[in-house]
Protein backbone atom coordinates (compact mmCIF):
# COMPACT_ATOMS: atom_id res chain seq x y z
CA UNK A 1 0.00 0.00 0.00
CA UNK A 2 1.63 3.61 -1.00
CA UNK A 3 2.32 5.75 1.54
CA UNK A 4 -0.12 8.35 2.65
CA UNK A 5 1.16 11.64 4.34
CA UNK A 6 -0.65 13.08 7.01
CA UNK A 7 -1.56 16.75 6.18
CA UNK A 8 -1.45 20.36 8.90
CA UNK A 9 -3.76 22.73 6.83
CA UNK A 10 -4.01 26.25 8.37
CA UNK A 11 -6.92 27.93 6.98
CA UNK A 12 -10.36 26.04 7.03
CA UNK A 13 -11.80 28.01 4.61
CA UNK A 14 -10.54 27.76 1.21
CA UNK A 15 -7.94 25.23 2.94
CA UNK A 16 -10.96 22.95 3.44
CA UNK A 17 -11.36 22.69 -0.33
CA UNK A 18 -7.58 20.70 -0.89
CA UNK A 19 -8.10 18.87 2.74
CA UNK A 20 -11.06 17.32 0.72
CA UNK A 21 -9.32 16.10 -2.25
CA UNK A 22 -6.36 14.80 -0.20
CA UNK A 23 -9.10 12.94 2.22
CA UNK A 24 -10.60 11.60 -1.09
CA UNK A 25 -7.03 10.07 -2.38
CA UNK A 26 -6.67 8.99 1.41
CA UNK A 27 -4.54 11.27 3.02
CA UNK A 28 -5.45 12.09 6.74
CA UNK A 29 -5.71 16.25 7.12
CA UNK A 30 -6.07 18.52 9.95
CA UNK A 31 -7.71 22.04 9.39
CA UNK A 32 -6.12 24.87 11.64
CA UNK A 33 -9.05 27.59 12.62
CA UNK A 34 -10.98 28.97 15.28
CA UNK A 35 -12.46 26.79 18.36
CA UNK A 36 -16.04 27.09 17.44
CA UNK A 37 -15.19 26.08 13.51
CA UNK A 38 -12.99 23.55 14.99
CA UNK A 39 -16.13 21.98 17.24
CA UNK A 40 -18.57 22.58 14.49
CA UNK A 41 -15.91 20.33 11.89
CA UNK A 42 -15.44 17.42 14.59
CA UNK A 43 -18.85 17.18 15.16
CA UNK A 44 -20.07 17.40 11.16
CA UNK A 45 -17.24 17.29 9.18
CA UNK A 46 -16.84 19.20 6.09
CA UNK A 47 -19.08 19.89 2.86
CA UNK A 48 -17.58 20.72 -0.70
CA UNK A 49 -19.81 21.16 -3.03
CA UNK A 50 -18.33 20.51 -7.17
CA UNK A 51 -19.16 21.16 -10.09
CA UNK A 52 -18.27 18.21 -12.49
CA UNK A 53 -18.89 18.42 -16.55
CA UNK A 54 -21.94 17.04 -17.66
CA UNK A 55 -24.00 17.21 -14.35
CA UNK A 56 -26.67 19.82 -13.94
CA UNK A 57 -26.07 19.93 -10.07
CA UNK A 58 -23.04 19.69 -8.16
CA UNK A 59 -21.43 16.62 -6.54
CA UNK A 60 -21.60 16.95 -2.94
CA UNK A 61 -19.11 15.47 -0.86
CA UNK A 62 -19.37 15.14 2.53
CA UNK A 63 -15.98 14.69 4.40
CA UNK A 64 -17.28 11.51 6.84
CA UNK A 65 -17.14 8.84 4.02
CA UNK A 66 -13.81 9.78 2.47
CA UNK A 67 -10.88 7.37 2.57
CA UNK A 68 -8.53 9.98 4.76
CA UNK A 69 -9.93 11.20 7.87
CA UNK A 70 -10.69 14.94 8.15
CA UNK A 71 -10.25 16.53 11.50
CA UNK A 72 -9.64 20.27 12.60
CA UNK A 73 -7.86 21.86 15.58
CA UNK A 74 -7.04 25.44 16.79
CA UNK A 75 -3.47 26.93 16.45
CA UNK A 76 -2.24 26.40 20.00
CA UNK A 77 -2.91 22.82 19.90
CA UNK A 78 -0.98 21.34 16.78
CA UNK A 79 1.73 19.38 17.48
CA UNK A 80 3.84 19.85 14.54
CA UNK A 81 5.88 17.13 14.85
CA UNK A 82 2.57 14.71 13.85
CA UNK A 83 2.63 16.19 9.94
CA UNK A 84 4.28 15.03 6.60
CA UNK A 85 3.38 18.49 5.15
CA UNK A 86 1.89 22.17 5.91
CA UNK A 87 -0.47 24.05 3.63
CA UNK A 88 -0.23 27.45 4.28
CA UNK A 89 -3.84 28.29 3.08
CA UNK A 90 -4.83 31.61 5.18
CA UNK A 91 -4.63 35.26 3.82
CA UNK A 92 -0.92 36.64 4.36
CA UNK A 93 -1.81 38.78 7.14
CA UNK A 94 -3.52 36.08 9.20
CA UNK A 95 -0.09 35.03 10.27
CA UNK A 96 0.91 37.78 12.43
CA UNK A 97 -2.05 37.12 14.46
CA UNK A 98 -0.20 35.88 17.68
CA UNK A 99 -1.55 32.06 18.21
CA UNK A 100 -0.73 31.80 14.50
CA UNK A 101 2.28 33.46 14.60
CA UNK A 102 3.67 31.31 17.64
CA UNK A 103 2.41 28.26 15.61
CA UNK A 104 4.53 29.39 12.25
CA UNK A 105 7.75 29.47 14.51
CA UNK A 106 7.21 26.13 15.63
CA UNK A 107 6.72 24.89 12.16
CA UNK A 108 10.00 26.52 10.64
CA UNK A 109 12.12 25.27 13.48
CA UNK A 110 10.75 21.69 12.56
CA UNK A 111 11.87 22.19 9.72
CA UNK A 112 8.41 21.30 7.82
CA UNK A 113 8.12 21.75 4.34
CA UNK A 114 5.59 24.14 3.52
CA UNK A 115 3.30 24.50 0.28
CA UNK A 116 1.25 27.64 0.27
CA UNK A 117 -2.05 27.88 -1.44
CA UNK A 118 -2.07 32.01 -1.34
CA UNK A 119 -2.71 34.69 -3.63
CA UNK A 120 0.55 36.13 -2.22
CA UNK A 121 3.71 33.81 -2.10
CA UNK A 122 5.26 33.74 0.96
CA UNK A 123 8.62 36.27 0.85
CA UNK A 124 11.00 32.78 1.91
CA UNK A 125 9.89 31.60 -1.83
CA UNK A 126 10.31 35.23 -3.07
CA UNK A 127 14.18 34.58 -2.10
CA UNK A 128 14.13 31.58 -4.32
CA UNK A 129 13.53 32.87 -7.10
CA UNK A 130 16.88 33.95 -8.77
CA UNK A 131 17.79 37.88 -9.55
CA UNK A 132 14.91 39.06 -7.14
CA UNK A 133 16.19 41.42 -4.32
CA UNK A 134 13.55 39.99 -1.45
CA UNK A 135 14.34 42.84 0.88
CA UNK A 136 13.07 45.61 -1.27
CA UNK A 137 9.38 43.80 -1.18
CA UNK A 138 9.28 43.50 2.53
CA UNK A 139 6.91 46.32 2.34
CA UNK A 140 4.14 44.34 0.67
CA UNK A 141 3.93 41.81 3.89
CA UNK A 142 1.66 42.73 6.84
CA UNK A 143 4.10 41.72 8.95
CA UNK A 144 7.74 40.23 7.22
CA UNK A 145 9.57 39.23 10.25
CA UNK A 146 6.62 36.22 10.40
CA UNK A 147 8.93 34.88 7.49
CA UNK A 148 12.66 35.40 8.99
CA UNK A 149 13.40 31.73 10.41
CA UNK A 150 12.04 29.79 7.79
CA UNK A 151 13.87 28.40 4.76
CA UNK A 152 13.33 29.15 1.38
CA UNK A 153 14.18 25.28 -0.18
CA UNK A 154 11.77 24.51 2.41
CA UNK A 155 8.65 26.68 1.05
CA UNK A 156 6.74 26.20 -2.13
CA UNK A 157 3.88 27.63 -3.98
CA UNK A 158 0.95 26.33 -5.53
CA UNK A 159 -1.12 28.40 -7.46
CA UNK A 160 -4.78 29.04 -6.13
CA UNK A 161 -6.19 28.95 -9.72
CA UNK A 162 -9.68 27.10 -8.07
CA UNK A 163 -12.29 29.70 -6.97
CA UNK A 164 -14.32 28.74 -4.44
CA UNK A 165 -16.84 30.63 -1.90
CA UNK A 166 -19.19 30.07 1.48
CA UNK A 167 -22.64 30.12 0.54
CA UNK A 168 -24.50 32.87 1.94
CA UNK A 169 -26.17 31.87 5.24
CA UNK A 170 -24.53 28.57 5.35
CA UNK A 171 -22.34 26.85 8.21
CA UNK A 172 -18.56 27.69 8.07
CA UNK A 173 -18.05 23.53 7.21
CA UNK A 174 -19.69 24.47 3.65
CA UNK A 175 -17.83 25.39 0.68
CA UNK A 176 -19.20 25.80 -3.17
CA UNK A 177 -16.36 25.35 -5.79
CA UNK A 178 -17.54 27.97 -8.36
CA UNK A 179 -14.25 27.95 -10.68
CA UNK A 180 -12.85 23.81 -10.63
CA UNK A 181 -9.28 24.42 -12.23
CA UNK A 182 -6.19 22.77 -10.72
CA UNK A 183 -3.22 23.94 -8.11
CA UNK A 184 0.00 24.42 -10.04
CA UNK A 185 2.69 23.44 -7.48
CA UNK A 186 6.53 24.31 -7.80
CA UNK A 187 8.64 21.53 -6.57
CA UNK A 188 10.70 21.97 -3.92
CA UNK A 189 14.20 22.38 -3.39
CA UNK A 190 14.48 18.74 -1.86
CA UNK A 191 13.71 15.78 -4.50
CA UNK A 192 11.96 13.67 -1.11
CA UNK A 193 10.10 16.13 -0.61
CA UNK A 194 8.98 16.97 -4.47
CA UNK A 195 8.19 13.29 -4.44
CA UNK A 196 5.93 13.72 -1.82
CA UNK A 197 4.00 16.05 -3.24
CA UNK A 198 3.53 13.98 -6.55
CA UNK A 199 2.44 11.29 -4.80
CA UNK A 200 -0.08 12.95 -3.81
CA UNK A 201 -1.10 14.29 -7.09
CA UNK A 202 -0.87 10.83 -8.63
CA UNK A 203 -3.45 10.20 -5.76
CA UNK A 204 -5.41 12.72 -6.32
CA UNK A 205 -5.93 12.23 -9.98
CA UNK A 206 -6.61 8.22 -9.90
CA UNK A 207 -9.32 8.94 -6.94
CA UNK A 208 -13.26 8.28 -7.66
CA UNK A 209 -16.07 9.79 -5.94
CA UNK A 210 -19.11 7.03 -5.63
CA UNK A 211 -22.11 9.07 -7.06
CA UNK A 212 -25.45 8.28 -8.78
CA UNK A 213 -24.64 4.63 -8.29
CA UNK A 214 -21.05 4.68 -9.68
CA UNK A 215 -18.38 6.47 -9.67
CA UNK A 216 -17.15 9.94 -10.89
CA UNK A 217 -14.23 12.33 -11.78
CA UNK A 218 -14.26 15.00 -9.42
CA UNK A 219 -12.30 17.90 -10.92
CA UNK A 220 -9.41 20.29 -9.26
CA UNK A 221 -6.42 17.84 -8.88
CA UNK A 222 -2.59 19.14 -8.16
CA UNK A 223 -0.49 19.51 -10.50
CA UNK A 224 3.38 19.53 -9.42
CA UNK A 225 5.98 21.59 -11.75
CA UNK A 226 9.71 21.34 -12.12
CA UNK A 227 9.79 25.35 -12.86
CA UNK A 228 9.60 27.79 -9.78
CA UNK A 229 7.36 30.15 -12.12
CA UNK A 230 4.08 28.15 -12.89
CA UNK A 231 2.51 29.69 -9.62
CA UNK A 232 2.89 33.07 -10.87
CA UNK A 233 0.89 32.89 -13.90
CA UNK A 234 -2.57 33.65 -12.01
CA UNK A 235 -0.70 37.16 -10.89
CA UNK A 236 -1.56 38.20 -14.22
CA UNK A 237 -5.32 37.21 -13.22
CA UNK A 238 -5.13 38.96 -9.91
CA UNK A 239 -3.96 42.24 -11.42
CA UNK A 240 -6.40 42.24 -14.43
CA UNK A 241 -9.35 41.44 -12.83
CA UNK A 242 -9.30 40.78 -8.82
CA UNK A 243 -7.37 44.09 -7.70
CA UNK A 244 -9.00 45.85 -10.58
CA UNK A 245 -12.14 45.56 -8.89
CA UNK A 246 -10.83 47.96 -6.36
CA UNK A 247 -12.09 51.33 -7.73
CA UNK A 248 -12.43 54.80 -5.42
CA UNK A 249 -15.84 54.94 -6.23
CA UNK A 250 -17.35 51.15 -5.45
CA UNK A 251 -16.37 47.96 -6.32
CA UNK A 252 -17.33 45.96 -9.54
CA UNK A 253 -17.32 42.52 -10.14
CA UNK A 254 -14.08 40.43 -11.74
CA UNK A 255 -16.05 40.05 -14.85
CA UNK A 256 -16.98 43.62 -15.27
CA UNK A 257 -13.42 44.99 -14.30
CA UNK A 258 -12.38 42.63 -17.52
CA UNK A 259 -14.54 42.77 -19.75
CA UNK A 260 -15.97 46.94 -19.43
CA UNK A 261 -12.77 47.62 -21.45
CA UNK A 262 -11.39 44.14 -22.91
CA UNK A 263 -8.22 45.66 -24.94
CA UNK A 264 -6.95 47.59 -21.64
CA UNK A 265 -7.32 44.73 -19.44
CA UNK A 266 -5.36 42.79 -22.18
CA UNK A 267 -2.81 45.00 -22.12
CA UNK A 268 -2.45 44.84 -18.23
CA UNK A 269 -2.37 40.67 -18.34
CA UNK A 270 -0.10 40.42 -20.93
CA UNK A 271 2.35 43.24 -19.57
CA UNK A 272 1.87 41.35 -15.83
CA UNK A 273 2.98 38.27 -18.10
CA UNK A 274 6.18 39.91 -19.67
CA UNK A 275 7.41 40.74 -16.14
CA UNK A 276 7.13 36.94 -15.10
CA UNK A 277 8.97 36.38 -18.57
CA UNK A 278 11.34 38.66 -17.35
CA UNK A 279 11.76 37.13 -14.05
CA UNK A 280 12.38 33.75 -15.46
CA UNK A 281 8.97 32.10 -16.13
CA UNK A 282 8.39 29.78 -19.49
CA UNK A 283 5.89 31.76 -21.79
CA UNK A 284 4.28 28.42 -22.57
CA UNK A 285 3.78 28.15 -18.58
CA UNK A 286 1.71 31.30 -18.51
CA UNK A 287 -2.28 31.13 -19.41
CA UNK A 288 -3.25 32.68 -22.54
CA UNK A 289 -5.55 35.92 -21.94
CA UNK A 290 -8.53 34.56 -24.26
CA UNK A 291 -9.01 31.60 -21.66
CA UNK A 292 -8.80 33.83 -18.48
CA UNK A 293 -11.31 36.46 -20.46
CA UNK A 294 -13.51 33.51 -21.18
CA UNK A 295 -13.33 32.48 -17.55
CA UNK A 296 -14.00 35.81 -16.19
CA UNK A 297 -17.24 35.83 -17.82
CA UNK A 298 -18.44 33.89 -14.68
CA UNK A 299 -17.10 35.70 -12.13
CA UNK A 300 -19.88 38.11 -11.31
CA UNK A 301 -19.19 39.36 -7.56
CA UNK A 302 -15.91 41.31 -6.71
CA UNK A 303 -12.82 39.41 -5.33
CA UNK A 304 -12.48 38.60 -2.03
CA UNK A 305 -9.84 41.53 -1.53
CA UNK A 306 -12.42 44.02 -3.05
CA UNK A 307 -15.10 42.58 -0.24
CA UNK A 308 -12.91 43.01 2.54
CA UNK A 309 -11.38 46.26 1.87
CA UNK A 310 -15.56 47.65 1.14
CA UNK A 311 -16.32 46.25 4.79
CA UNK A 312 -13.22 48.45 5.70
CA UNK A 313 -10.71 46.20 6.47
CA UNK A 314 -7.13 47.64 7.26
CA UNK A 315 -4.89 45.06 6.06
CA UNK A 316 -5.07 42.80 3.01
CA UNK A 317 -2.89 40.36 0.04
CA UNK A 318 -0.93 43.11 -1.45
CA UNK A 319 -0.22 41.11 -4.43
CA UNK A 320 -0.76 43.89 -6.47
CA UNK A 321 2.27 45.80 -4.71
CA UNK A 322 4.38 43.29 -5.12
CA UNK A 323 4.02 43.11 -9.22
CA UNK A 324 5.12 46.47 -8.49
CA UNK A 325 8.19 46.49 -6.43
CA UNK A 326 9.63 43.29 -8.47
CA UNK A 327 9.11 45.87 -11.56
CA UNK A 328 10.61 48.40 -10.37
CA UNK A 329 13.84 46.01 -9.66
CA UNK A 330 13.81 45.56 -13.65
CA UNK A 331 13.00 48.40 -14.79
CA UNK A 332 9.69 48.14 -16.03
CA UNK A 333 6.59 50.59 -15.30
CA UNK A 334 2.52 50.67 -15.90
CA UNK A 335 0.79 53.51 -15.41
CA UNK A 336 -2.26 51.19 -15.22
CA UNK A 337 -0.89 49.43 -12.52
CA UNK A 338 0.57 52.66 -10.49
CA UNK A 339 -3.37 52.75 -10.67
CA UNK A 340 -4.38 49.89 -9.38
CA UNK A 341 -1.93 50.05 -6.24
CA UNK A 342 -2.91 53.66 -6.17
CA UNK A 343 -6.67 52.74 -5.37
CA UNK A 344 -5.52 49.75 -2.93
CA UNK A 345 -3.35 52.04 -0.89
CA UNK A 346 -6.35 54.66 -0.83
CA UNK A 347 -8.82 52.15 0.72
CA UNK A 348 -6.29 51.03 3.16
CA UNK A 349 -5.49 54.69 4.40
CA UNK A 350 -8.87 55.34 4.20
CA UNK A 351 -9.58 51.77 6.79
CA UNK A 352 -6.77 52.48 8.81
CA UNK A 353 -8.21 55.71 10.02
CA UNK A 354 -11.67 54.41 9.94
């Protein structure tokens, strides 16, 4: 019998969405959140709702009859030591909160290997990519000294290309894929440790959901890369359609922040895709714009960093900035995007004094 690899998860949102396709392939996973999510999962396990091709409703899945055994705990009660892997699955400036924080030390000095499933990579991967200065985008992390003691061959990316969402009004155990593309993983510096993580998409992709008395195909699998720069093709995503829903006078949704002006948000991808070019990514690694317009076309609510900065929150994935500051390093400038940080920075200003 292969080898399964027993899986620390902080974040039990959108974490809860890869903790249910390892549990499917059989790998044991334990969601890091809050003591009353952490009852409410014990007690009822998790829901992921799927869409799968050729079904008019989604697949759900219900975390209690999967092969791997779902289980949740707060931050102050992980024993480190117990996990194969940690998913770093919690907005960047989550970590600074204190119980988290105090957790993250204990995982860097075990000397875990960490893949992150963030909009913003973490700045220990930052320093492995070669050429980039890390200290001159310190400025883009809530809180950069969260980072200091871990070690970059230790910390990979995968990148977050799946949308999914809580219902409205549902329990925080409830999630509803709405976008079912794959994570694009970097390997890591360590070949054990790469090998881990395709064992786990080998898992992943031969698993079966029984449904509708057989079985199915359920979709968003992980896909692991030899090249450090497959993560960082959804930054041209982010900045053409997630931060550009960020506008002084009200958010709009993804899809209308693409598509109101198609030829300008073109030219912001594919200038967002140059720079990764520039920084040493494959151009046959990066998605084509047509597809992400295409996909866009469903995306009819703001991003996530739109929502929170409307309800006036202070702090949030300043992905955005750091397209900037690795531009600046080489060179390049956007007006466009001086823009877009321009009306990021405004709202947080505008929150902090709130």
């Amino acid at each position: 019998m292969a080898k399964k690899f027993n899986t620390l998860i902080l974040g039990a949102s959108y974490g809860s969405l890869l903790g249910c396709k390892l549990a499917l392939a059989g790998h044991p996973t334990t969601l890091v959140c809050t003591a009353p999510t952490a009852e409410l999962i014990n007690a009822s396990g998790i829901v992921v709702r799927f869409p799968v091709r050729g079904l008019d409703q989604p697949v759900v899945v219900e975390s209690s009859g999967l092969a791997g055994k779902i289980t949740a705990t707060t931050p102050s009660d992980v024993d480190v030591e117990d996990y194969d892997l940690v998913v770093l699955g919690m907005q960047e400036p989550q970590y600074r909160n204190p119980e988290v924080r105090a957790l993250m030390d204990k995982i860097a000095a075990a000397r875990k290997p960490c893949m992150a499933i963030m909009n913003m990579p973490p700045l220990p991967y930052i320093k492995r990519l070669p050429g980039v200065d890390a200290n001159l985008v310190t400025s883009c992390y809530a809180d950069p000294s969260v980072w200091d003691k871990f070690e970059p061959g230790l910390v990979t990316l995968a990148s977050p290309d799946p949308q999914a969402f809580r219902p409205p009004d549902a329990e925080k155990n409830i999630l509803q894929v709405s976008l079912p593309t794959n994570f694009k993983v970097a390997r890591f510096e360590s070949d054990e440790y790469t090998a881990m993580l395709r064992t786990m998409e080998s898992d992943i992709i031969n698993a079966r959901f029984p449904h509708d008395g057989g079985e199915t195909e359920l979709p968003v699998k992980v896909k692991v890369h030899d090249s450090l720069y497959v993560p960082l093709a959804k930054w041209s995503m982010l900045m053409t359609g997630n931060y550009r829903c960020v506008e002084k006078d009200g958010m709009v949704a993804i899809r209308d922040a693409v598509h109101s002006d198609i030829e300008k948000s073109k030219d912001i991808y594919e200038w967002t895709a140059k720079l990764c070019v520039d920084l040493g990514a494959d151009p046959g690694d990066l998605v084509p714009f047509e597809k992400y317009a295409n996909a866009a076309k469903g995306l009819s609510q703001p991003s996530s960093a739109a929502k929170a900065l409307d309800r006036g929150v202070a702090a949030i994935e300043r992905v955005d900035k750091l397209v900037k500051l690795l531009a600046d390093q080489r060179g390049i400038k956007n007006p466009m995007v001086d823009t877009i940080v321009d009306n990021v920075e405004w709202y947080l200003e505008k929150n902090a004094k709130a």
